[in-house]
Protein backbone atom coordinates (compact mmCIF):
# COMPACT_ATOMS: atom_id res chain seq x y z
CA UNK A 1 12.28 -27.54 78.58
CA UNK A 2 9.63 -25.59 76.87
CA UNK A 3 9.34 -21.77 76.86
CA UNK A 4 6.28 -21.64 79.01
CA UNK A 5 7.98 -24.24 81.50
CA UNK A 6 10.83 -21.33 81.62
CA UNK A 7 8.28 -18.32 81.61
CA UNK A 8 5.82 -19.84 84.61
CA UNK A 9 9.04 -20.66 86.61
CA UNK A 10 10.41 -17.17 86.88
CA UNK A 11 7.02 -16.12 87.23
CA UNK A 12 7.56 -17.79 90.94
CA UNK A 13 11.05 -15.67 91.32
CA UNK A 14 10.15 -12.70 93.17
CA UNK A 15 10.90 -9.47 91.84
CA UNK A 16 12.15 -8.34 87.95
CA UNK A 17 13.82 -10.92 86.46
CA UNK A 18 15.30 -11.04 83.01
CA UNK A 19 16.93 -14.00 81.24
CA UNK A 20 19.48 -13.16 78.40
CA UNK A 21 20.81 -16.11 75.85
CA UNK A 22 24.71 -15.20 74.83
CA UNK A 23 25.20 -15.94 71.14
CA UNK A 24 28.58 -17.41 69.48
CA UNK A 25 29.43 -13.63 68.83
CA UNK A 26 29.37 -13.46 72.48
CA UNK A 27 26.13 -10.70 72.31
CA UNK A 28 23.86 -11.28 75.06
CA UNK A 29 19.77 -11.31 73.68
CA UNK A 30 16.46 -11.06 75.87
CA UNK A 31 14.86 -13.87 76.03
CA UNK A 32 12.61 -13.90 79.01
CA UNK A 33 10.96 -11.42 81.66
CA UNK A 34 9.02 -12.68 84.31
CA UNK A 35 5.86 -10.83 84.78
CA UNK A 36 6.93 -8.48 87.31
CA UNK A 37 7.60 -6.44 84.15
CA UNK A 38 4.36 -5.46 83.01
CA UNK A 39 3.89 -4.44 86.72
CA UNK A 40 6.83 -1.97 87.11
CA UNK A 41 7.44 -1.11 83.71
CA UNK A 42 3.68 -1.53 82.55
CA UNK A 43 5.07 -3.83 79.08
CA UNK A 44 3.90 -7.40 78.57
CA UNK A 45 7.28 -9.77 79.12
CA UNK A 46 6.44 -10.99 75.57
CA UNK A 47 6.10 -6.69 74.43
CA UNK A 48 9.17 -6.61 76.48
CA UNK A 49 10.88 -9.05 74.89
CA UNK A 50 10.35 -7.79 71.07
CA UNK A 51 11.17 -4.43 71.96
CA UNK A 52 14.40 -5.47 73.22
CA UNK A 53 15.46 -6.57 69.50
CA UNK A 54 13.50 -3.79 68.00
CA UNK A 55 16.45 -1.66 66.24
CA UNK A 56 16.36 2.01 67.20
CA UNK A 57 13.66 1.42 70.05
CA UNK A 58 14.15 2.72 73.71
CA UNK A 59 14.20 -0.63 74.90
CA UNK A 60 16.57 -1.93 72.66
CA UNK A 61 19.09 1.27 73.80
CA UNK A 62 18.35 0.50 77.67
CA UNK A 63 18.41 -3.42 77.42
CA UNK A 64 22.01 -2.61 75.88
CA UNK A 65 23.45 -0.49 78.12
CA UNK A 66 22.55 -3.05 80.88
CA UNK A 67 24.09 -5.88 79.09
CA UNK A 68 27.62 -3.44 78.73
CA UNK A 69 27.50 -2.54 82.37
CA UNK A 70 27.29 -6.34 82.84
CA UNK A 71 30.23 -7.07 80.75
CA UNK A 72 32.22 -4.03 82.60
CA UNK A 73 31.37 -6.04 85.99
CA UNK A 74 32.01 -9.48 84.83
CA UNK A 75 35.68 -8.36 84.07
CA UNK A 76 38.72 -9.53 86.34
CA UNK A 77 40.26 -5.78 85.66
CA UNK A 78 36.98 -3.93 86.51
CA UNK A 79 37.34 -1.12 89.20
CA UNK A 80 32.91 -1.89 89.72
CA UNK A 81 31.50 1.13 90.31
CA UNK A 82 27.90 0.48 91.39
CA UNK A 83 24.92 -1.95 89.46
CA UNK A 84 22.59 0.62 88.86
CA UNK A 85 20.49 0.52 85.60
CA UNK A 86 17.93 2.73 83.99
CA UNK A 87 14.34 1.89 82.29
CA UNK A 88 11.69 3.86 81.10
CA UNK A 89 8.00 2.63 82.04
CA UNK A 90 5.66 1.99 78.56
CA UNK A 91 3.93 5.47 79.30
CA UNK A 92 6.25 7.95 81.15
CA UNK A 93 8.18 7.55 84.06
CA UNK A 94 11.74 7.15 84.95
CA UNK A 95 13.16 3.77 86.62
CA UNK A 96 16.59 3.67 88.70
CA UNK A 97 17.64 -0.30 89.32
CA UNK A 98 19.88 -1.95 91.21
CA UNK A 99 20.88 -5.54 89.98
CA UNK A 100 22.31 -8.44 90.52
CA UNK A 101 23.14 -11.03 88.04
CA UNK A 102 25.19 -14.45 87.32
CA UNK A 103 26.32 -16.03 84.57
CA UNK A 104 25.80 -19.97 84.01
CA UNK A 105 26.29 -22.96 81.45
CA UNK A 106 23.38 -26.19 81.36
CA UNK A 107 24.42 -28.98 79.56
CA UNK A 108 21.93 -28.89 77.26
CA UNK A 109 23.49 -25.70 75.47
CA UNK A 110 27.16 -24.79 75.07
CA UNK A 111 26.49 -21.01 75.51
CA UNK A 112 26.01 -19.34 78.37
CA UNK A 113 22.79 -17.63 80.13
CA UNK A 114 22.52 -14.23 82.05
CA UNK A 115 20.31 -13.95 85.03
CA UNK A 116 19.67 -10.59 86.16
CA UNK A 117 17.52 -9.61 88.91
CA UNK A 118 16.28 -6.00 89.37
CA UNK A 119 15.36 -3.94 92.71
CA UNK A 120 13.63 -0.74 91.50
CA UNK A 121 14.61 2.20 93.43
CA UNK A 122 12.65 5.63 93.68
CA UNK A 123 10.96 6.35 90.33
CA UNK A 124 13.05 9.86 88.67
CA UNK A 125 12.22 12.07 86.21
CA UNK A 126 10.86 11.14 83.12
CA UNK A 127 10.71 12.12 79.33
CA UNK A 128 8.99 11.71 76.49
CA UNK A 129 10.67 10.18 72.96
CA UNK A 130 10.87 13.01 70.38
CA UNK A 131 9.56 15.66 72.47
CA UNK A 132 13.00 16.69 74.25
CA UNK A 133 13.50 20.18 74.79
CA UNK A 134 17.45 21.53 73.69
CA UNK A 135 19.13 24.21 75.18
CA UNK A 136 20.06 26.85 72.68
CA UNK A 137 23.36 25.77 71.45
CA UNK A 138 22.41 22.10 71.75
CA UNK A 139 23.98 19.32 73.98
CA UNK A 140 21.39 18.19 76.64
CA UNK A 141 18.22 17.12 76.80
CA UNK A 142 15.90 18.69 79.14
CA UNK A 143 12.94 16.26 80.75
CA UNK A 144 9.68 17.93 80.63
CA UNK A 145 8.64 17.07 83.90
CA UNK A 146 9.13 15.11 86.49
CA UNK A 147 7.08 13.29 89.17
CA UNK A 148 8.06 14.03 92.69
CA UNK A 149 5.35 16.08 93.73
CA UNK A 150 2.32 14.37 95.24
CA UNK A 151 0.29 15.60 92.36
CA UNK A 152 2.27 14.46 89.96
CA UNK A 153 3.01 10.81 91.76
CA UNK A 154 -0.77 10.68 91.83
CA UNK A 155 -1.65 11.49 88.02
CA UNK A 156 1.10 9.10 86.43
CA UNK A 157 -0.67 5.98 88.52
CA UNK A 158 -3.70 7.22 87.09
CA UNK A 159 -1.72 7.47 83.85
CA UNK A 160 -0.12 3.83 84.07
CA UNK A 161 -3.69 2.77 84.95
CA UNK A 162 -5.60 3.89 82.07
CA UNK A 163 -3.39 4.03 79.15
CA UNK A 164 -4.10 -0.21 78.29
CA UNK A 165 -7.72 0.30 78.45
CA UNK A 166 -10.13 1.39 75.92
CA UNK A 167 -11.29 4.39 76.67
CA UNK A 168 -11.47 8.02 75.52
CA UNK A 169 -8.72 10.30 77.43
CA UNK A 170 -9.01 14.17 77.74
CA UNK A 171 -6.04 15.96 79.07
CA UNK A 172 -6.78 19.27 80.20
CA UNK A 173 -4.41 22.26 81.72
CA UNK A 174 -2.90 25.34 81.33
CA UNK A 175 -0.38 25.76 78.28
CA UNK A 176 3.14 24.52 78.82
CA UNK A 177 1.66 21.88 82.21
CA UNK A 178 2.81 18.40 79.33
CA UNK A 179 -0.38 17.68 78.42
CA UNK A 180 1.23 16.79 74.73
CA UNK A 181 3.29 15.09 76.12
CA UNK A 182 1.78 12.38 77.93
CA UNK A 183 -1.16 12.27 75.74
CA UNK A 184 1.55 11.39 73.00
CA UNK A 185 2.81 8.39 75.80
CA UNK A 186 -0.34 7.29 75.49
CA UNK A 187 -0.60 7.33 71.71
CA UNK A 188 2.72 5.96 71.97
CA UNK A 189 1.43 2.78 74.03
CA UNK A 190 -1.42 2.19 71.52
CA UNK A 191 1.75 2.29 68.49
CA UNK A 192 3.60 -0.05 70.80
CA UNK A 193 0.56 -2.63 70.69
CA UNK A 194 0.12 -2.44 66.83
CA UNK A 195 -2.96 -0.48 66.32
CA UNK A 196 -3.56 2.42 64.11
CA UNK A 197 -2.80 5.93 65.61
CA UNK A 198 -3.07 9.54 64.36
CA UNK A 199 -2.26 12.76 65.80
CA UNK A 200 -3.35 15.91 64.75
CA UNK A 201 -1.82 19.08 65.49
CA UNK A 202 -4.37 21.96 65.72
CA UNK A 203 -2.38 24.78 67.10
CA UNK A 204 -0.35 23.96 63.66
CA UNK A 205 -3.05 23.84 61.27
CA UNK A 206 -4.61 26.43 58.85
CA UNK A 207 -8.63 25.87 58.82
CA UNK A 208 -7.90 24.24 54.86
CA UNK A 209 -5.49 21.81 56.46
CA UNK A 210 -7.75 21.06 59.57
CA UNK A 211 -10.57 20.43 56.80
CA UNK A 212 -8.15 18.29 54.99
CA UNK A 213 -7.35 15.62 57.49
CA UNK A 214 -10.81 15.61 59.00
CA UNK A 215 -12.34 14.50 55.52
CA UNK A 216 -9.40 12.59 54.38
CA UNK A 217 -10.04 10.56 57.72
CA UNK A 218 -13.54 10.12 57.47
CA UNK A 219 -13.66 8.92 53.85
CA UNK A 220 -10.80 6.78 54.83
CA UNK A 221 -8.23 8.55 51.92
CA UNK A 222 -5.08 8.56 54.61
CA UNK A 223 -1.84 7.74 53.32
CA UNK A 224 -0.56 4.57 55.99
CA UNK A 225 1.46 6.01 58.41
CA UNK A 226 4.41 3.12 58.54
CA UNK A 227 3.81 1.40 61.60
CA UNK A 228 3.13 -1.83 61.98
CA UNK A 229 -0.59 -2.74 62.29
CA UNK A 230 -1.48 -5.89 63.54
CA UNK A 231 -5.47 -4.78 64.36
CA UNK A 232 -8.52 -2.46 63.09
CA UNK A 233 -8.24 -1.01 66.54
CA UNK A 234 -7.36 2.73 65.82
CA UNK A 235 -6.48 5.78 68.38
CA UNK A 236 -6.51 9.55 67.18
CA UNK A 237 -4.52 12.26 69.19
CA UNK A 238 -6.06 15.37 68.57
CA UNK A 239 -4.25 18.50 69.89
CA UNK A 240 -5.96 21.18 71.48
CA UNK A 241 -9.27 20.10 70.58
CA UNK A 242 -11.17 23.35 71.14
CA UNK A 243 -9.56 24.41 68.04
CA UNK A 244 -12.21 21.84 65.78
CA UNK A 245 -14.48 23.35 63.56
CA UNK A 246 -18.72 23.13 64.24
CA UNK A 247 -18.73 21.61 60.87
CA UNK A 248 -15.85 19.14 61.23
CA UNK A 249 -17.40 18.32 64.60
CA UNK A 250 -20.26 17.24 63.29
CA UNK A 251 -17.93 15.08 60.81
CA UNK A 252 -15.93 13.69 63.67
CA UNK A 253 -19.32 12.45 65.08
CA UNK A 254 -20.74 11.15 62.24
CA UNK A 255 -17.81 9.26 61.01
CA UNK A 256 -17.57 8.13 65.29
CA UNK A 257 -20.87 6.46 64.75
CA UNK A 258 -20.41 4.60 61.98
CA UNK A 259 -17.40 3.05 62.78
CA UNK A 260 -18.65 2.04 65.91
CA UNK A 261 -21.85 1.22 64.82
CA UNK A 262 -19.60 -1.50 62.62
CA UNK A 263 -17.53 -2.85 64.98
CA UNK A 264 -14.36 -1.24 64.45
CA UNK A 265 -13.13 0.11 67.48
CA UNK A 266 -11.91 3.94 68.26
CA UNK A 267 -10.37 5.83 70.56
CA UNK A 268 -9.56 9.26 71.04
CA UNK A 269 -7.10 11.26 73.40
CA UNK A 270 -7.74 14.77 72.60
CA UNK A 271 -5.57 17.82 74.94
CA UNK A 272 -6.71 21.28 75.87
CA UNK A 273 -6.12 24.14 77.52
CA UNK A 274 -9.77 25.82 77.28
CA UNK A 275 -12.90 25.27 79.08
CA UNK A 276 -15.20 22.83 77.03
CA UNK A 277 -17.76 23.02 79.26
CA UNK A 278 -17.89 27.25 78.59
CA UNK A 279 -17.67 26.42 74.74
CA UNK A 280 -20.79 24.09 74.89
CA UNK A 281 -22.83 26.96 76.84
CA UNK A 282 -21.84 29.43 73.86
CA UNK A 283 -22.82 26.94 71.47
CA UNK A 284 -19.22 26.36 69.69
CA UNK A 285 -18.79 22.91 70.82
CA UNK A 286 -20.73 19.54 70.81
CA UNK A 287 -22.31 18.48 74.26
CA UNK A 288 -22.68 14.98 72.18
CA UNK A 289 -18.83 14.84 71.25
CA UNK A 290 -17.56 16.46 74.65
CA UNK A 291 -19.19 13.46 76.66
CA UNK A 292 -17.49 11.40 73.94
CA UNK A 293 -14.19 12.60 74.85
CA UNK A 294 -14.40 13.17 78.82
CA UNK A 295 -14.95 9.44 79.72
CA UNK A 296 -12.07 9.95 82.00
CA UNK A 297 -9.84 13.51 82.54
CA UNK A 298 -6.37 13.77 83.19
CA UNK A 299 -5.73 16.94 84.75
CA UNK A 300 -1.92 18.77 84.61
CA UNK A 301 -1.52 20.97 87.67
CA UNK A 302 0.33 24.09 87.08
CA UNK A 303 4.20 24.30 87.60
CA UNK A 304 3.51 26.46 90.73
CA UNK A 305 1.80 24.08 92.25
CA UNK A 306 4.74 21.47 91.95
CA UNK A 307 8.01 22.87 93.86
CA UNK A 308 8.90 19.38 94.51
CA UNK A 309 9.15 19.10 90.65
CA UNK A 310 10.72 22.57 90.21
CA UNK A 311 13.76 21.71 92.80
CA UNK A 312 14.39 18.17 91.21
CA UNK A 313 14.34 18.83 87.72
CA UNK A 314 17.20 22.33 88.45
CA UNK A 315 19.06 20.03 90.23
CA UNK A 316 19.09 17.35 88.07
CA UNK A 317 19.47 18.92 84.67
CA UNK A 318 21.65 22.49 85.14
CA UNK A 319 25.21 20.37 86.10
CA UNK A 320 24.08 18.11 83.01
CA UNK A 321 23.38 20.42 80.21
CA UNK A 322 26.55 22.41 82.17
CA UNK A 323 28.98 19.66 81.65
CA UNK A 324 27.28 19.29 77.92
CA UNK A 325 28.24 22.80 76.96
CA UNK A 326 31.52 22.47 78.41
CA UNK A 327 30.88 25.02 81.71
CA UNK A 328 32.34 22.60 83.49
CA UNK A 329 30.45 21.90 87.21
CA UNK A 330 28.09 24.18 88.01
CA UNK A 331 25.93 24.38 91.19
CA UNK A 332 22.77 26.18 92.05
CA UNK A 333 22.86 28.25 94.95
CA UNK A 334 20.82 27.73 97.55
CA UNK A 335 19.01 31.78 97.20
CA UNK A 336 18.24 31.19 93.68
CA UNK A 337 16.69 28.06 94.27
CA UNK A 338 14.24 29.72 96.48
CA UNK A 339 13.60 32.34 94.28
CA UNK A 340 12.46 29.49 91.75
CA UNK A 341 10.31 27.85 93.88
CA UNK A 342 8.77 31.23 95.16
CA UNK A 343 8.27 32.29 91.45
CA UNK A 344 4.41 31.35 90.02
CA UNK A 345 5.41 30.55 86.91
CA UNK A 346 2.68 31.96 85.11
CA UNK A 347 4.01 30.78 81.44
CA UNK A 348 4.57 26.87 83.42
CA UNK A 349 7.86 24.80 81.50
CA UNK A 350 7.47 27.04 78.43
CA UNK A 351 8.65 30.00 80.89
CA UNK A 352 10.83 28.07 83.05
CA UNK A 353 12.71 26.71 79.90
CA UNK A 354 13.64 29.87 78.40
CA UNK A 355 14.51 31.21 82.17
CA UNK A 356 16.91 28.46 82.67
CA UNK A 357 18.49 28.51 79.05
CA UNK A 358 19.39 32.21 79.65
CA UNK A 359 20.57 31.51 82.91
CA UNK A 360 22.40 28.72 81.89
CA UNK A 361 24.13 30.86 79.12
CA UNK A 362 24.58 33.83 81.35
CA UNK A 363 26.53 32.03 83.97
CA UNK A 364 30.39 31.62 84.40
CA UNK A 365 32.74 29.75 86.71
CA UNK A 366 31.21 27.15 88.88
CA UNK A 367 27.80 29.08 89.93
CA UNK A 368 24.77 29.32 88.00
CA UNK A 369 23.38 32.41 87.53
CA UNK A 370 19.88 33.28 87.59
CA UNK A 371 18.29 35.33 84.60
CA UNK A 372 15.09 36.22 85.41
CA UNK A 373 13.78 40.03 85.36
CA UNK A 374 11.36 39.60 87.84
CA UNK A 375 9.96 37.18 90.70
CA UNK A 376 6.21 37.58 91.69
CA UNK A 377 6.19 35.19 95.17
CA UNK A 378 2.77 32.80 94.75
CA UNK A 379 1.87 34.20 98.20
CA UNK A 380 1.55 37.74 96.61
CA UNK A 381 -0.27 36.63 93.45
CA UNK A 382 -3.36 38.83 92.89
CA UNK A 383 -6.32 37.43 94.49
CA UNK A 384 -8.23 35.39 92.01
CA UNK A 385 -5.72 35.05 89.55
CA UNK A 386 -7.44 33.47 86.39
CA UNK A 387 -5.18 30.81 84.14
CA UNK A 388 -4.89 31.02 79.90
CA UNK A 389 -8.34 28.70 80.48
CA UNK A 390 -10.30 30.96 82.87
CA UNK A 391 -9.82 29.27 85.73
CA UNK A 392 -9.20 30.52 88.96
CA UNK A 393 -5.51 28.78 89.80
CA UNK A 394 -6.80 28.83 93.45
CA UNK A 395 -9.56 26.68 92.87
CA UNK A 396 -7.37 23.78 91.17
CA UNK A 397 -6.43 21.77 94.03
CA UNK A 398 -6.18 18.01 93.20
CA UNK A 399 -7.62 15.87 90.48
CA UNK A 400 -10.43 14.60 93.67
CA UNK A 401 -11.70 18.27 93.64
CA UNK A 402 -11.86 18.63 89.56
CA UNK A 403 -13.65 15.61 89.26
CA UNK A 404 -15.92 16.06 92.07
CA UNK A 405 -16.99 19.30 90.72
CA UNK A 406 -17.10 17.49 87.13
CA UNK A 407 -19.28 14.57 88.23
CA UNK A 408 -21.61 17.31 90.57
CA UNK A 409 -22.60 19.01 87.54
CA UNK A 410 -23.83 16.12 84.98
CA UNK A 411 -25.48 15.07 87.76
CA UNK A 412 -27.02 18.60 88.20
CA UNK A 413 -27.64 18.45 84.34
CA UNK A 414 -29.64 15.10 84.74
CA UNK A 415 -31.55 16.14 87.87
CA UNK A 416 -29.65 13.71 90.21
CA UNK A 417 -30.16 10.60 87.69
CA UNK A 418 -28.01 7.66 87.28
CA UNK A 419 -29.72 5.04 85.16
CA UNK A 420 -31.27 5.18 82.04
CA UNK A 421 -30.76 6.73 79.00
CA UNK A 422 -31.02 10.46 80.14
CA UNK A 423 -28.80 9.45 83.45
CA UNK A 424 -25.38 10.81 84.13
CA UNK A 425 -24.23 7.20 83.53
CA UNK A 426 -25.20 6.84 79.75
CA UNK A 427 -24.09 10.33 79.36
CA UNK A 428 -20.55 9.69 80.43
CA UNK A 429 -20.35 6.51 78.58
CA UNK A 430 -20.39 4.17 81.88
CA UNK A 431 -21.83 1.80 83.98
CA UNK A 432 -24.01 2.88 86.24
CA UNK A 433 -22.02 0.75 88.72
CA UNK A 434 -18.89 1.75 87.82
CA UNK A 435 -20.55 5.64 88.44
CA UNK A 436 -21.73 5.17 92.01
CA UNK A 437 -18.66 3.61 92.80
CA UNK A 438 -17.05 6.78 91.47
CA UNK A 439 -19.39 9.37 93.09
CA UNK A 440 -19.22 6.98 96.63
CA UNK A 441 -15.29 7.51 96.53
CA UNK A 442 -15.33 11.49 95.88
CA UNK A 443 -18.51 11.97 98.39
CA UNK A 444 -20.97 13.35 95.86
CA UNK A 445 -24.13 13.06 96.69
């Protein structure tokens, strides 16, 4: 039977279904996913597939652990214990499974297959690679965020959704809200797929070294950055964007032209944490190069606006990172969980990290101990309290509300017009379909 014979049939199995091949060493390999993957997990089966034998890749790790669990199943002796698995999605997010699978001979081959069929359960908390937080004297990772909350089920669809398609990304938020982080998922995505990606750090560069990369980009003098490049197509991160120079703006824009103007094809996430739209009025940032970068705006809520998030990520990681410092089992009592989910959280993971490091260090026996100095309740929060960006935290709502206001005022900007090329739609780099079908769904008018 041919390989696409094999692929379309389990294309017909419902649910996630992986085939492994076990070699004369008796290690199982990947050799099929039915397209249920790229649904759940958001890889192609074929991206799937490669990963799986990619050495030191995520994939690789979590494909592994599955096959062991297997093996610890398939055993007479076993005691079971339950088939759960984990995976990470391409972008972000957290996957519990539970599986089934059976092992079978054809006559055709004299080694055995795998069949393993995967129920995903509630989607968990979720990390990024190589941007793990430690506590202080080591031992356990601790996830950035996670996505219980309503918000924060909502923006990682929108996430998922957006990160295959070719278009500019601008993350915006208060410090500490991820906005690195799953701009760098993103970035991550485009590595995945073989294009050319960059990331520059402003916040860590001197004005020389910001000059630096901007002309050593433009005049096409950057040293290859190892990955594997299998297309012209290139993505640059750029981090905390505000931070650009006029002059290197104008640069940016330039050098945006011409590649475009040649075919080559560019995209840029960029992250920040300060109004653009306040920097344009004051002259200190491009209109031309904002509407660039806005085609589409993820928006991080703050932490206080995410106790669903707060409660799941203390009790998921304290008896962890507990058990990893050898504290043995600690448990959160149920008063100073309230008192983190009544705190504002003004300084967002940044603050809560260092809170629940000291804590964690602080505390003996089997309770943790809270070490926080003080508590200011949201509900007492000074009326109109105004975020590291300037804007009032009681006016950020959902990502609806942001981009209703967004979309109200390039309309306002254009005098209420769509088409042509002073519209809102060839400002924002879209089609003036794709627009009113936008506007339509928020109820701007």
């Amino acid at each position: 039977m041919t390989n696409s014979f094999w692929r379309e049939v389990l294309d017909h199995i419902p649910g996630l279904v992986l085939l492994f091949r076990v070699d004369e060493n008796e290690d199982a390999h990947l050799i099929f996913a039915n397209s249920q993957i790229q649904t759940v997990l958001g890889y192609t089966p074929e991206e799937f597939v490669l990963a799986s034998e990619s050495s030191g890749s995520r994939v690789q790790t979590e494909v592994a652990e599955l096959v062991e669990k297997i093996a610890e199943l398939s055993h007479e002796d076993s005691e079971g214990g339950e088939p759960i698995c984990r995976f990470h999605s391409k972008r972000a997010a957290e996957y519990s499974f539970a599986f089934e699978f059976r092992i079978f001979s054809v006559k055709s081959s004299p080694l055995p297959f795998i069949a393993v069929s995967l129920e995903p359960e509630k989607r968990s908390g979720q990390t990024a690679p190589g941007t793990h937080e430690s506590t202080q004297n080591g031992g356990s990772d601790f996830p950035e965020f996670v996505n219980t909350s309503p918000l924060m089920e909502a923006l990682m669809n929108k996430v998922d959704t957006v990160t295959d398609q070719q278009i500019p990304l601008l993350f915006r938020g208060d410090r500490g809200t991820g906005k690195r982080t799953l701009a760098r998922q993103v970035l991550q995505a485009e590595q995945l797929a073989g294009n050319i990606t960059r990331e520059w750090d402003l916040t860590a560069m001197s004005a020389a070294g910001q000059n630096e990369a901007v002309e050593a980009l433009c005049t096409g003098a950057e040293p290859d950055n190892g990955s594997v490049i299998k297309s012209d197509r290139m993505c640059l991160l750029i981090i905390e964007i505000s931070r650009l120079t006029q002059a290197n703006q104008k640069k940016i824009l330039t050098w945006l032209r011409e590649r475009m103007g040649s075919g080559k094809p560019i995209r840029i996430l960029a992250t920040t944490r300060t109004l653009l739209e306040e920097q344009m009025k004051r002259g200190r940032f491009s209109m031309e190069l904002y509407y660039m970068l806005s085609f589409d705006t993820i928006l991080l809520p703050p932490l206080s606006q995410r106790k669903e998030d707060i409660r799941v990520l203390t009790e998921k990681w304290v008896p962890r990172a507990a058990r990893a410092l050898g504290l043995g089992s600690l448990e959160v009592p149920a008063a100073v969980m309230e008192r983190l989910l009544s705190h504002e959280w003004p300084g967002n993971f940044h603050e809560y990290f260092n809170v629940m490091r000291r804590s964690l260090l602080l505390s003996d026996g089997s309770v943790f101990r809270l070490a926080m100095e003080s508590v200011q309740p949201v509900e007492q929060k000074r009326e109109g309290a105004q975020s590291e960006s300037g804007v009032n935290m009681d006016e950020i709502i959902v990502f609806d509300e942001m981009n209703r206001r967004y979309l109200s005022h390039v309309l306002k900007k254009t005098g209420g017009k769509i088409y042509g090329s002073d519209g809102a739609a060839h400002l924002l780099g879209m089609k003036p379909t794709t627009l009113q079908s936008k506007l339509k769904k928020l109820g701007v008018r």
